[in-house]
PDB file of N, CA and C in Angstrom:
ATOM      1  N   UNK A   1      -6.314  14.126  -0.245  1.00  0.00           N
ATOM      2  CA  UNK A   1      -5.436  13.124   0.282  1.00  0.00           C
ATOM      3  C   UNK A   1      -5.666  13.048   1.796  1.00  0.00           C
ATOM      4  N   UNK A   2      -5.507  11.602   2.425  1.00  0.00           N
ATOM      5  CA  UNK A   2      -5.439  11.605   3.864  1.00  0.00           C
ATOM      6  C   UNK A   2      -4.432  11.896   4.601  1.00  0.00           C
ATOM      7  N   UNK A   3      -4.533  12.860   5.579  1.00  0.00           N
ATOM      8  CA  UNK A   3      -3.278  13.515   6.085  1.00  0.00           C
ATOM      9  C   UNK A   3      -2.695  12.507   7.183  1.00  0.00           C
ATOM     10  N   UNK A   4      -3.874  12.332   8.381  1.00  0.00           N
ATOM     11  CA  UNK A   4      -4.150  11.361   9.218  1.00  0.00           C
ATOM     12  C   UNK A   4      -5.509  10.697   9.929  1.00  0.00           C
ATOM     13  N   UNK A   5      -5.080   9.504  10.564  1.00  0.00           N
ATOM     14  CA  UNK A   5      -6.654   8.839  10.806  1.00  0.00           C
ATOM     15  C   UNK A   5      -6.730   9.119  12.240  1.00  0.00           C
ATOM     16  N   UNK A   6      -8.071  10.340  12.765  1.00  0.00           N
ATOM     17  CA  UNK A   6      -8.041  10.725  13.694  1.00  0.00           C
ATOM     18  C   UNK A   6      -8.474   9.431  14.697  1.00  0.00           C
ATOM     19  N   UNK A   7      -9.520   9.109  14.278  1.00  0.00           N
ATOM     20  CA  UNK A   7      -9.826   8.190  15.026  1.00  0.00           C
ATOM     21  C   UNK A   7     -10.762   6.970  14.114  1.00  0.00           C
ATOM     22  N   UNK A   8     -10.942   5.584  14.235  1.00  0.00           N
ATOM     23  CA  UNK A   8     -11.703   4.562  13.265  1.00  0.00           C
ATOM     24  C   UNK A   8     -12.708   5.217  12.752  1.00  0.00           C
ATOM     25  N   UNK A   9     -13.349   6.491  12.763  1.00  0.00           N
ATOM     26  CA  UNK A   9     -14.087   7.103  11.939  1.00  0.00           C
ATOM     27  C   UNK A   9     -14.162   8.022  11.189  1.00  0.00           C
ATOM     28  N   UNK A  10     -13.075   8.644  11.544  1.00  0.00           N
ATOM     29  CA  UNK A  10     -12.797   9.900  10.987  1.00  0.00           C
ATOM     30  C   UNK A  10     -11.239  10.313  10.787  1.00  0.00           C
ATOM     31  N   UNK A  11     -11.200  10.992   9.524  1.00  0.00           N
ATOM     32  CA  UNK A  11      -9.386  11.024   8.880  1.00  0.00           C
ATOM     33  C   UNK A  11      -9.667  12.625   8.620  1.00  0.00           C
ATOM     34  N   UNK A  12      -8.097  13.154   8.666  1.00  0.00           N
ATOM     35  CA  UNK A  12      -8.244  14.774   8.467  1.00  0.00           C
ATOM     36  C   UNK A  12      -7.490  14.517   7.065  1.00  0.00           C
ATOM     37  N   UNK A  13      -7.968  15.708   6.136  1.00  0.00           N
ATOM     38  CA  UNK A  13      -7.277  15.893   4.562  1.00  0.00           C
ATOM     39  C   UNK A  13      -6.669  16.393   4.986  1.00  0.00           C
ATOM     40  N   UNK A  14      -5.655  16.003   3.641  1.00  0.00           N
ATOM     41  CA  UNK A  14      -4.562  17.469   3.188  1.00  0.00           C
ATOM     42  C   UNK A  14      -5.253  18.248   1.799  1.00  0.00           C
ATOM     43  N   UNK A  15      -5.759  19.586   1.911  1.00  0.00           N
ATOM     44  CA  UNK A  15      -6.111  20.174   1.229  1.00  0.00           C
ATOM     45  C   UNK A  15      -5.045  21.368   0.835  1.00  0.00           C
ATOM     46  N   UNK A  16      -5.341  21.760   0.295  1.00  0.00           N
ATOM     47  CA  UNK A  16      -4.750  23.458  -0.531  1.00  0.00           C
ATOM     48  C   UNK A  16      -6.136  24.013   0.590  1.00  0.00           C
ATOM     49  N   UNK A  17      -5.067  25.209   1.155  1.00  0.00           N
ATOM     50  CA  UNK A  17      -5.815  26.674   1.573  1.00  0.00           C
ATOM     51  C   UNK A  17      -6.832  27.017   1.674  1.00  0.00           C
ATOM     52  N   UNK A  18      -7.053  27.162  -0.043  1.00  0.00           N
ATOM     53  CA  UNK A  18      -7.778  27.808  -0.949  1.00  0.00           C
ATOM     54  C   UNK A  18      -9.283  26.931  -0.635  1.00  0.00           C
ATOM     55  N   UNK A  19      -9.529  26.099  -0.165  1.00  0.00           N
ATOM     56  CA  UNK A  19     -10.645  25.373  -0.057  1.00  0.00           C
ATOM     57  C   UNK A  19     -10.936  25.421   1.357  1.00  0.00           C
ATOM     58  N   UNK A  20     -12.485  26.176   1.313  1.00  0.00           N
ATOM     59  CA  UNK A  20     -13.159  26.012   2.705  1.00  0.00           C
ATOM     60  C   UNK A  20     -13.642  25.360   3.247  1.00  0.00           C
ATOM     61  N   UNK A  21     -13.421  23.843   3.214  1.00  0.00           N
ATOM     62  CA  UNK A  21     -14.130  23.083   4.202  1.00  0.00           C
ATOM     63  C   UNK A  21     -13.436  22.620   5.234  1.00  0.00           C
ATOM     64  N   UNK A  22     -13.975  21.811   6.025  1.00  0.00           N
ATOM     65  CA  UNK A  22     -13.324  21.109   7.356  1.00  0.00           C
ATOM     66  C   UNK A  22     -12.574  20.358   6.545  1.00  0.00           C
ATOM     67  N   UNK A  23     -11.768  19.755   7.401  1.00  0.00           N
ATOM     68  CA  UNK A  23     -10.420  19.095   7.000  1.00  0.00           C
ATOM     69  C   UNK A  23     -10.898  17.959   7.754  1.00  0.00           C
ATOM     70  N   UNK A  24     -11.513  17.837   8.779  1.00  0.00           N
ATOM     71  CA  UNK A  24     -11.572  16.594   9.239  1.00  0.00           C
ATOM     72  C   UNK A  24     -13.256  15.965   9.280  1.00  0.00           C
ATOM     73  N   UNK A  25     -13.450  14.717   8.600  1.00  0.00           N
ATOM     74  CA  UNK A  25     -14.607  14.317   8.144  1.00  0.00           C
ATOM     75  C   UNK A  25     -14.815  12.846   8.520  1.00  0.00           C
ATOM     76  N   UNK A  26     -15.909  12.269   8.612  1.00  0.00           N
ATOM     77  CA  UNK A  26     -16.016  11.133   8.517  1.00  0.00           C
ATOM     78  C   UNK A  26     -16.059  10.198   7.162  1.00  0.00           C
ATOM     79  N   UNK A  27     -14.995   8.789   7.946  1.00  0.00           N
ATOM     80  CA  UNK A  27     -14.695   8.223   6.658  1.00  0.00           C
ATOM     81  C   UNK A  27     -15.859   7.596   5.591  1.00  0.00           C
ATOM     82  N   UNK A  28     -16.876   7.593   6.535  1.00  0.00           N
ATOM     83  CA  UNK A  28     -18.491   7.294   4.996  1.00  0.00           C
ATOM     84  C   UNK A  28     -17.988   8.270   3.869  1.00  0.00           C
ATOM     85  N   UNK A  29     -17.420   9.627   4.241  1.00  0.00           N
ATOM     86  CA  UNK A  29     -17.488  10.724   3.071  1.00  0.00           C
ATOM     87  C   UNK A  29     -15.993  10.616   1.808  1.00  0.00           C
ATOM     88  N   UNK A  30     -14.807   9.964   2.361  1.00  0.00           N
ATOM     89  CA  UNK A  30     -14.044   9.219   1.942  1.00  0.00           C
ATOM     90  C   UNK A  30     -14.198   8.238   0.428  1.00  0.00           C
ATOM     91  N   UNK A  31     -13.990   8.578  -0.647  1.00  0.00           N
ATOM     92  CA  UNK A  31     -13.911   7.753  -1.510  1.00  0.00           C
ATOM     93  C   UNK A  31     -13.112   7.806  -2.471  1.00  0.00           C
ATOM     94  N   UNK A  32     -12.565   6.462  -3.458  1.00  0.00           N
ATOM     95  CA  UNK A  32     -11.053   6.145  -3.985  1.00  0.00           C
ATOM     96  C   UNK A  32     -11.401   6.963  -5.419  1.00  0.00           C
ATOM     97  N   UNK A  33     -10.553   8.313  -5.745  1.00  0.00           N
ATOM     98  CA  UNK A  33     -10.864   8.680  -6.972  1.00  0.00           C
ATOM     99  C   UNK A  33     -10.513   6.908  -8.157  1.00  0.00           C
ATOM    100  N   UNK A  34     -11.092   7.460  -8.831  1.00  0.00           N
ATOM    101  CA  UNK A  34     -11.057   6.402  -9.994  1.00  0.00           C
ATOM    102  C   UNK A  34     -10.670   6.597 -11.399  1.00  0.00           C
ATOM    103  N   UNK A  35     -10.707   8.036 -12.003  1.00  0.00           N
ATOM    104  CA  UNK A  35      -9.928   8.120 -12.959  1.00  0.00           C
ATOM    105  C   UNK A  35      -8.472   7.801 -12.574  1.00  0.00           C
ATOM    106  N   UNK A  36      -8.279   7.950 -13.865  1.00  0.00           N
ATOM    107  CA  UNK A  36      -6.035   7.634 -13.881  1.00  0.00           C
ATOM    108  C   UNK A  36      -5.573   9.049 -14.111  1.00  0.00           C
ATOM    109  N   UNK A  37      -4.577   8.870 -12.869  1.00  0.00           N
ATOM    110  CA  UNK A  37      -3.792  10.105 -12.913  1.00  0.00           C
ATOM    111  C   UNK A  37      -2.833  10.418 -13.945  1.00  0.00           C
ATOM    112  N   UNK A  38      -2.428  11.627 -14.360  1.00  0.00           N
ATOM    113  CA  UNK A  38      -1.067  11.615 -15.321  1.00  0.00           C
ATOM    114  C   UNK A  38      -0.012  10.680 -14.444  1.00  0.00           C
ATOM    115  N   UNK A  39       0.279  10.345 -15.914  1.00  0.00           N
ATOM    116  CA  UNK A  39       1.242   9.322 -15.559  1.00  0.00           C
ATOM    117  C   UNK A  39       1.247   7.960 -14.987  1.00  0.00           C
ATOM    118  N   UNK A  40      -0.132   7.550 -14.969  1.00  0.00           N
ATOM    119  CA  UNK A  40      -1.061   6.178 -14.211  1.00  0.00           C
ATOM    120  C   UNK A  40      -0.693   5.435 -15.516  1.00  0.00           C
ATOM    121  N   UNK A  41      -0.176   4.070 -15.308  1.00  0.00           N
ATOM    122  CA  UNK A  41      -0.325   3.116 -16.433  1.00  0.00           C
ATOM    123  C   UNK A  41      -1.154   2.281 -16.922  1.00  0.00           C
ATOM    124  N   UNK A  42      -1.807   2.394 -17.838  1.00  0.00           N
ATOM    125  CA  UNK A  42      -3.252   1.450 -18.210  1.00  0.00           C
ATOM    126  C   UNK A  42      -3.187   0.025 -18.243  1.00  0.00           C
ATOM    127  N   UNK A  43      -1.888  -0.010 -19.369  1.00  0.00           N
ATOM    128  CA  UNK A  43      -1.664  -1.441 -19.423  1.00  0.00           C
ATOM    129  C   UNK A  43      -1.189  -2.434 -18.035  1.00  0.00           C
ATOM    130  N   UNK A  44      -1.331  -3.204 -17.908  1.00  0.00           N
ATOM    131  CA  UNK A  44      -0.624  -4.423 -16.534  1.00  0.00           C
ATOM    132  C   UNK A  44       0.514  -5.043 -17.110  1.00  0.00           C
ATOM    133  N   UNK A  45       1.596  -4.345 -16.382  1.00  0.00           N
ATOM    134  CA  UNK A  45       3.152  -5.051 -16.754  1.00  0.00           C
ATOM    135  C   UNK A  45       2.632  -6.838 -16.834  1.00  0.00           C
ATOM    136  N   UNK A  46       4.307  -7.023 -16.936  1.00  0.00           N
ATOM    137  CA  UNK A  46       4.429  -8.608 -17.679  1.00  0.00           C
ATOM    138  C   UNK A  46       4.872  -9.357 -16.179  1.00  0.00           C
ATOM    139  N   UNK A  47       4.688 -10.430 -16.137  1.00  0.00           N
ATOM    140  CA  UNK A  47       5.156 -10.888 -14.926  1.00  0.00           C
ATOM    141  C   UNK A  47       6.556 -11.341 -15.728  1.00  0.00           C
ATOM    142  N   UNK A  48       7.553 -11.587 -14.371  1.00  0.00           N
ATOM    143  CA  UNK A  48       8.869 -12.084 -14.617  1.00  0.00           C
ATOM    144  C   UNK A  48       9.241 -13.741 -14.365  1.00  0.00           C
ATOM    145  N   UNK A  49      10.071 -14.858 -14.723  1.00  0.00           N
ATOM    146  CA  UNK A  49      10.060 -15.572 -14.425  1.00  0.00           C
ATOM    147  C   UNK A  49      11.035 -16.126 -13.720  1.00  0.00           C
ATOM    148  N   UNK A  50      10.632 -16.939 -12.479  1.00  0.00           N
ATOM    149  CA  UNK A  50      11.430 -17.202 -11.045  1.00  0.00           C
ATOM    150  C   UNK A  50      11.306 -18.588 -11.089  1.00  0.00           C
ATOM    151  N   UNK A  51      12.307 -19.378 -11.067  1.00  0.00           N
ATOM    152  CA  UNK A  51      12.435 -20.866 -10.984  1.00  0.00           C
ATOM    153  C   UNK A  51      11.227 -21.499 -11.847  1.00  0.00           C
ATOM    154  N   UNK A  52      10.999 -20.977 -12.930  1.00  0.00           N
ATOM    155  CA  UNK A  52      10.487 -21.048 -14.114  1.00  0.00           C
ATOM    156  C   UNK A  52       8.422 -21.106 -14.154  1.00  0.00           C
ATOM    157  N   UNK A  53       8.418 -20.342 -12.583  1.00  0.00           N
ATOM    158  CA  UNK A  53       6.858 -19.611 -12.388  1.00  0.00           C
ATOM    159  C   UNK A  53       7.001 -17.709 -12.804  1.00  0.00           C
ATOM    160  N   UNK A  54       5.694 -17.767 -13.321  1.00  0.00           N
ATOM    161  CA  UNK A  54       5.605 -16.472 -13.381  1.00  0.00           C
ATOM    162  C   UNK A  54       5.036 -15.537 -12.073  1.00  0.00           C
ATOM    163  N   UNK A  55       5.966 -14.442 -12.290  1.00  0.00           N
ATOM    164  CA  UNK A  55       5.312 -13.633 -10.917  1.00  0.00           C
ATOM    165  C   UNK A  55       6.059 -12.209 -10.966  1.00  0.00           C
ATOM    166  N   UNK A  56       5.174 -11.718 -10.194  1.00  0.00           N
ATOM    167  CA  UNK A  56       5.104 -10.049 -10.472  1.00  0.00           C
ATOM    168  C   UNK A  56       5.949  -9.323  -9.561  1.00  0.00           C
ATOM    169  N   UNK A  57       6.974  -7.919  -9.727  1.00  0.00           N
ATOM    170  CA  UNK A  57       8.196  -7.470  -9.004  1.00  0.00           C
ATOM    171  C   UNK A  57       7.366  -7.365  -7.882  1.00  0.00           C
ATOM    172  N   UNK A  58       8.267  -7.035  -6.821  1.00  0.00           N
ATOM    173  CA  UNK A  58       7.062  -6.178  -5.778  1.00  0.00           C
ATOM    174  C   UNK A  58       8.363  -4.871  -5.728  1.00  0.00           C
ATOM    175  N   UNK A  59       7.225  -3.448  -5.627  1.00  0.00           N
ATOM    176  CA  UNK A  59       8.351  -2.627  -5.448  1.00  0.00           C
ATOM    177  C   UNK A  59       8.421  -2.418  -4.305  1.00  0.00           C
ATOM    178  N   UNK A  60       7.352  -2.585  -3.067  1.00  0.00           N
ATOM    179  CA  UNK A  60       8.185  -2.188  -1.437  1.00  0.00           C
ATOM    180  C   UNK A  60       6.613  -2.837  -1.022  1.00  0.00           C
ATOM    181  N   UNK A  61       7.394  -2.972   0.342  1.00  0.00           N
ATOM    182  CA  UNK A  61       6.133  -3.452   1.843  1.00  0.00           C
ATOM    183  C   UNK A  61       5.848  -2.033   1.939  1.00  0.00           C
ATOM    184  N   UNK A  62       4.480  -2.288   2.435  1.00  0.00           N
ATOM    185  CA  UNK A  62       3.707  -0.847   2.753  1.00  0.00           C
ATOM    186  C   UNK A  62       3.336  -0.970   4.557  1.00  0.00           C
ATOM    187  N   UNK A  63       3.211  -2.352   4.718  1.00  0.00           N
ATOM    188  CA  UNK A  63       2.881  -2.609   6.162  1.00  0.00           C
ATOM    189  C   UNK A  63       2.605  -4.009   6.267  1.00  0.00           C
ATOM    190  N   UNK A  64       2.121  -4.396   7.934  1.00  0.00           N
ATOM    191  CA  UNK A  64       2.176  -6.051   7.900  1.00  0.00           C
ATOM    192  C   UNK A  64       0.831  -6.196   9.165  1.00  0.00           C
ATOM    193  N   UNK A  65       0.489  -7.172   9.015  1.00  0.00           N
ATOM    194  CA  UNK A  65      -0.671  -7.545  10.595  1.00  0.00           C
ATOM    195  C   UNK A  65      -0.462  -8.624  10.188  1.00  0.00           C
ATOM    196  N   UNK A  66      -1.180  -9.414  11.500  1.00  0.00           N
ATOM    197  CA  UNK A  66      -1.372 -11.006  11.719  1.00  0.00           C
ATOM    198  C   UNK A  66      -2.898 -11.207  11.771  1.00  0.00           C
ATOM    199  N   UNK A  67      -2.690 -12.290  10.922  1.00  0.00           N
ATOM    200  CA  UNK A  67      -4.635 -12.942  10.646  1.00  0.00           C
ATOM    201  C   UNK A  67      -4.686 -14.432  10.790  1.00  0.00           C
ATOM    202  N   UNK A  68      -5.326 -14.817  12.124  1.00  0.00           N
ATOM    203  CA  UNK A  68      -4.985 -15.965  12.776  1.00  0.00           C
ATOM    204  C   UNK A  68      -3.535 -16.185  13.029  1.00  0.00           C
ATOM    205  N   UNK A  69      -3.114 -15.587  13.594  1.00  0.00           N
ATOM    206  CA  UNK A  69      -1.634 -16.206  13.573  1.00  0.00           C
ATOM    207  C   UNK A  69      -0.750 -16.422  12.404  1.00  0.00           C
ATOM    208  N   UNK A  70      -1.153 -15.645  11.182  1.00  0.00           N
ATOM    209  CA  UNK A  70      -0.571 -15.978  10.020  1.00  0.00           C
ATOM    210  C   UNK A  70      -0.090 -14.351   9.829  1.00  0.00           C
ATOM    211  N   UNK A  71       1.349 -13.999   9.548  1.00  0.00           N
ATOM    212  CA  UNK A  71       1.518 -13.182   9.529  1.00  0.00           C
ATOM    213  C   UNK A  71       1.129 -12.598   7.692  1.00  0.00           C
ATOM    214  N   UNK A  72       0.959 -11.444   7.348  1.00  0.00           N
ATOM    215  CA  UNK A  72       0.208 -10.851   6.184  1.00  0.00           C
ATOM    216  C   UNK A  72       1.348  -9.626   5.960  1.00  0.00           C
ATOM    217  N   UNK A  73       1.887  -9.438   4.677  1.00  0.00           N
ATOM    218  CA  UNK A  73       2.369  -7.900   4.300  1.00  0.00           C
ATOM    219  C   UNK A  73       1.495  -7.120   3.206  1.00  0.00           C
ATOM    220  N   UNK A  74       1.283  -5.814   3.472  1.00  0.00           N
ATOM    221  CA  UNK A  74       0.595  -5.424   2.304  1.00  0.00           C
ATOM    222  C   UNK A  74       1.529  -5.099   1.571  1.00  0.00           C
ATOM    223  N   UNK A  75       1.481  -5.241  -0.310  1.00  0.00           N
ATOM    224  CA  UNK A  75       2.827  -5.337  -0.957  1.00  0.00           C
ATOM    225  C   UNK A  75       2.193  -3.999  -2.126  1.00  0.00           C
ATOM    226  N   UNK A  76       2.997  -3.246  -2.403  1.00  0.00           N
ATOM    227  CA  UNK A  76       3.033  -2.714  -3.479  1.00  0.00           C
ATOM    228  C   UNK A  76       3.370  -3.294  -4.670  1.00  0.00           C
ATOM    229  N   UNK A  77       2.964  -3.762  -5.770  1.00  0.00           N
ATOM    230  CA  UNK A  77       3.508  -3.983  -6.816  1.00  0.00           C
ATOM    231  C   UNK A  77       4.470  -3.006  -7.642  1.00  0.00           C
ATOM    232  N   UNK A  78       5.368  -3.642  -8.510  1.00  0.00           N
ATOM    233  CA  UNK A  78       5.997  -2.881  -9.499  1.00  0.00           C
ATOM    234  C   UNK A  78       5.133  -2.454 -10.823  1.00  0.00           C
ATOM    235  N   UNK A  79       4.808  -1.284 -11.271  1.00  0.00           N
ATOM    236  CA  UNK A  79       4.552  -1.019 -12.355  1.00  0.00           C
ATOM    237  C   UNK A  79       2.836  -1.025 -12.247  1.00  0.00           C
ATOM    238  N   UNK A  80       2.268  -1.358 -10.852  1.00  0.00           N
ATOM    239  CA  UNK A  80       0.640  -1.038 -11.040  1.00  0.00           C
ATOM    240  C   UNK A  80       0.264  -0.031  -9.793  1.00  0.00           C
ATOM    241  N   UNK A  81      -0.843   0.575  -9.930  1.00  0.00           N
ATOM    242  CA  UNK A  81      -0.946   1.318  -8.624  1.00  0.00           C
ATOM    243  C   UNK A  81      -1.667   1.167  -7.752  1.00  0.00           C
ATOM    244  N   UNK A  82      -2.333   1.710  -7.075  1.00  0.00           N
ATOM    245  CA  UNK A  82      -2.292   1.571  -5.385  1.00  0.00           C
ATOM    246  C   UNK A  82      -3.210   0.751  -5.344  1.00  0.00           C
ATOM    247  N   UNK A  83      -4.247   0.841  -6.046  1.00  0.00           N
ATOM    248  CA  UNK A  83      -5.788   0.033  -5.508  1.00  0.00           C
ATOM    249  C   UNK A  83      -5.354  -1.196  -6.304  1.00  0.00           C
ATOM    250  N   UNK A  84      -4.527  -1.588  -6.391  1.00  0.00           N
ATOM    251  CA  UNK A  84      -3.690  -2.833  -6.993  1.00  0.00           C
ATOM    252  C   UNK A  84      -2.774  -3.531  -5.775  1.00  0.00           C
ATOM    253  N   UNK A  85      -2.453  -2.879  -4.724  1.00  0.00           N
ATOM    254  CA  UNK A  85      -2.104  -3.404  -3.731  1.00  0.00           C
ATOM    255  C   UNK A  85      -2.374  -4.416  -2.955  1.00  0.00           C
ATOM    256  N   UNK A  86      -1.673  -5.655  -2.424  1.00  0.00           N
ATOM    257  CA  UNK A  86      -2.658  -6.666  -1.975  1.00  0.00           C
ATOM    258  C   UNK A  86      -1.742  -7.023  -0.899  1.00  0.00           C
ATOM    259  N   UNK A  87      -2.645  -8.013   0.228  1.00  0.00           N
ATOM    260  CA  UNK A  87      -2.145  -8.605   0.851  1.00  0.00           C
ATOM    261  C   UNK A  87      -1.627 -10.353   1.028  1.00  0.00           C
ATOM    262  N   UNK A  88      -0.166 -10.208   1.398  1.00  0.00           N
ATOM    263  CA  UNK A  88       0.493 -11.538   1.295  1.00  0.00           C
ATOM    264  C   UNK A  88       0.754 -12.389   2.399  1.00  0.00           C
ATOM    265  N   UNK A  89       0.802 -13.564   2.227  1.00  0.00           N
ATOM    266  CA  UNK A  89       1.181 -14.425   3.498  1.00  0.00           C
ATOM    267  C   UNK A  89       2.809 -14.190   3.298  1.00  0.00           C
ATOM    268  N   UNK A  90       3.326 -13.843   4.741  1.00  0.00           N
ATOM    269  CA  UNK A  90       4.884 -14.466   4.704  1.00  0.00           C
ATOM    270  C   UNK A  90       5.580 -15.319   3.940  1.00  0.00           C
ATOM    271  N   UNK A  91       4.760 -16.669   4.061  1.00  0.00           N
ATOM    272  CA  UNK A  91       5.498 -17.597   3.191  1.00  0.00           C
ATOM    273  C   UNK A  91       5.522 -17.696   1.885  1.00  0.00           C
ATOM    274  N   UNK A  92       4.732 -16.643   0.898  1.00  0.00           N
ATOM    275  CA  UNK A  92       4.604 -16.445  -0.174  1.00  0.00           C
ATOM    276  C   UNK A  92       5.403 -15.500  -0.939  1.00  0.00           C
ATOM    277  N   UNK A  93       6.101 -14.627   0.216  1.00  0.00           N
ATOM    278  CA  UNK A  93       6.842 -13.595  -0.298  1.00  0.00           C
ATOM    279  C   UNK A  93       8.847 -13.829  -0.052  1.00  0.00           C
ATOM    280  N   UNK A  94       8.843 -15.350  -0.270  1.00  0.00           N
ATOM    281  CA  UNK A  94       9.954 -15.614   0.033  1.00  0.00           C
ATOM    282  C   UNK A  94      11.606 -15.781  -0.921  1.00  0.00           C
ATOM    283  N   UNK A  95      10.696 -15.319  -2.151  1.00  0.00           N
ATOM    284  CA  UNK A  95      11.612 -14.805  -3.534  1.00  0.00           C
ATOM    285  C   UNK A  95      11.934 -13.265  -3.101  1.00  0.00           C
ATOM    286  N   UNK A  96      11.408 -12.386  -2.122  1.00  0.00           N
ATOM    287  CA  UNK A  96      11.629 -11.408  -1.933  1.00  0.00           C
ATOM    288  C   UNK A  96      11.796 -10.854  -0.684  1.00  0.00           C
ATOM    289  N   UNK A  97      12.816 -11.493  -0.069  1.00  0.00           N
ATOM    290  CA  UNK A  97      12.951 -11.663   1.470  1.00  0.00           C
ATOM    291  C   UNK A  97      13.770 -10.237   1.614  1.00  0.00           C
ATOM    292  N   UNK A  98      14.590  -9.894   0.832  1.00  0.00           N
ATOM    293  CA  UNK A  98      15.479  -8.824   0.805  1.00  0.00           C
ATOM    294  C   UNK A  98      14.567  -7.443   1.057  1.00  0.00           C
ATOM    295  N   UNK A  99      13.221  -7.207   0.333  1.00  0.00           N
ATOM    296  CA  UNK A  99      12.406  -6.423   0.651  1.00  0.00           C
ATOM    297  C   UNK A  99      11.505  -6.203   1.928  1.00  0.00           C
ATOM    298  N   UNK A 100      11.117  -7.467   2.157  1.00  0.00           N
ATOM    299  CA  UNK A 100      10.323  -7.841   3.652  1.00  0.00           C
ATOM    300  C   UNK A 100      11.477  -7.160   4.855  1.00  0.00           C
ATOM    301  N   UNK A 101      12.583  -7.764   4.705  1.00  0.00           N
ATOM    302  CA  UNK A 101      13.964  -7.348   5.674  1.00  0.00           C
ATOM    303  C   UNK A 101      14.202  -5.437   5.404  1.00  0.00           C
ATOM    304  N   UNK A 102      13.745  -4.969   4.674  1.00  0.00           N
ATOM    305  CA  UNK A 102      14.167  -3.892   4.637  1.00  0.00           C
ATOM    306  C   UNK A 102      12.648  -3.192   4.754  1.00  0.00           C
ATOM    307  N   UNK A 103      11.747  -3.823   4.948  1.00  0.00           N
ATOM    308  CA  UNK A 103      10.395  -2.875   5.395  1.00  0.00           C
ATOM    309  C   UNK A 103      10.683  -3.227   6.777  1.00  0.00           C
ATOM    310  N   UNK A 104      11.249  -4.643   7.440  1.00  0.00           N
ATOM    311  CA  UNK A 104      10.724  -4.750   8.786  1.00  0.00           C
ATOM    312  C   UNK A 104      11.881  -3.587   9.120  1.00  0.00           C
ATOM    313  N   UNK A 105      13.257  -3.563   8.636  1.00  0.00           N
ATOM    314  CA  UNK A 105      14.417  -2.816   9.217  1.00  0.00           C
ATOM    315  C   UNK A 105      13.714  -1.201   9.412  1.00  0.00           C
ATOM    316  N   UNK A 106      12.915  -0.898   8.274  1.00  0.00           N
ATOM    317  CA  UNK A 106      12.471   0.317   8.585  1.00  0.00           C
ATOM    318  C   UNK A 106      11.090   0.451   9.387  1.00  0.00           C
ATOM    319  N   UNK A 107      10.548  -0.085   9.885  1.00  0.00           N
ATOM    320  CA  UNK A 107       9.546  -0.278  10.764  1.00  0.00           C
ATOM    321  C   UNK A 107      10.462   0.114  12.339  1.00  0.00           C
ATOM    322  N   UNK A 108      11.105  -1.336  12.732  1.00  0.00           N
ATOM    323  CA  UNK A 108      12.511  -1.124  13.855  1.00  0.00           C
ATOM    324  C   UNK A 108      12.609   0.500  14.077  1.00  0.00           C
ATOM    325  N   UNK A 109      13.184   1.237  13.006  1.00  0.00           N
ATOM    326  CA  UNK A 109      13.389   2.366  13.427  1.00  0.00           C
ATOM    327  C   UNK A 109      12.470   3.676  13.415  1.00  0.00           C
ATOM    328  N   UNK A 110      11.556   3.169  12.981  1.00  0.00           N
ATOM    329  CA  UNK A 110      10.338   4.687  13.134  1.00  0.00           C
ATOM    330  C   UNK A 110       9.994   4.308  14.404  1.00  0.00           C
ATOM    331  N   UNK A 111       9.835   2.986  14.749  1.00  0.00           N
ATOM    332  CA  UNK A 111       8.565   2.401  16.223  1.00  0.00           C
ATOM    333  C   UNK A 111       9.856   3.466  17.336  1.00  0.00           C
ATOM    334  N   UNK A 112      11.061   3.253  17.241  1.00  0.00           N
ATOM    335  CA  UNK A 112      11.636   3.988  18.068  1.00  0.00           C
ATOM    336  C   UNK A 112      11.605   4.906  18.442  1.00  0.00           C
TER     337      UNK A 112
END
């Protein structure tokens, strides 16, 4: 797991002890395991229906940047995992404003 990103090239693990290598490596050496973990779900939930479109929960904001002036959140989905994560325009995530408001509320208070 990545502990932190030392610098745009290089991230330190979190390892167990018990393992002798450096902890801090360059990210070329970095790659997304790909089996499914216990407890990983195979199947792809159902989307739900919102003013009679289909569309998928989101379970939380993970983070946000601006691309051209267009602001972007990266969204976790409900019920898929990580490398399933994508990025959204603002104006797309507006069935779920209650979530956006409570990633920016918690952003507000870590930046502090």
């Amino acid at each position: 797991m990545i502990e932190k990103m030392m610098s745009k090239n290089a991230v330190k693990l979190k390892l167990l002890a018990s393992m002798k290598i450096h902890l801090v490596v360059n990210i070329s050496r970095v790659v997304r395991h790909r089996e499914l973990a216990k407890g990983q779900r195979v199947e792809e939930p159902k989307p739900v229906e919102v003013d009679e479109v289909e569309e998928w929960e989101v379970k939380k904001i993970l983070n946000k940047r601006k691309v051209r002036g267009v602001m972007e959140y990266l969204v976790c989905w409900k019920g898929f995992t990580a490398e399933n994560d994508t990025c959204e325009k603002e104006e797309d995530l507006e069935n779920v404003r209650k979530a956006v408001d409570k990633f920016e509320e918690r952003m507000s208070t870590e930046v502090r």
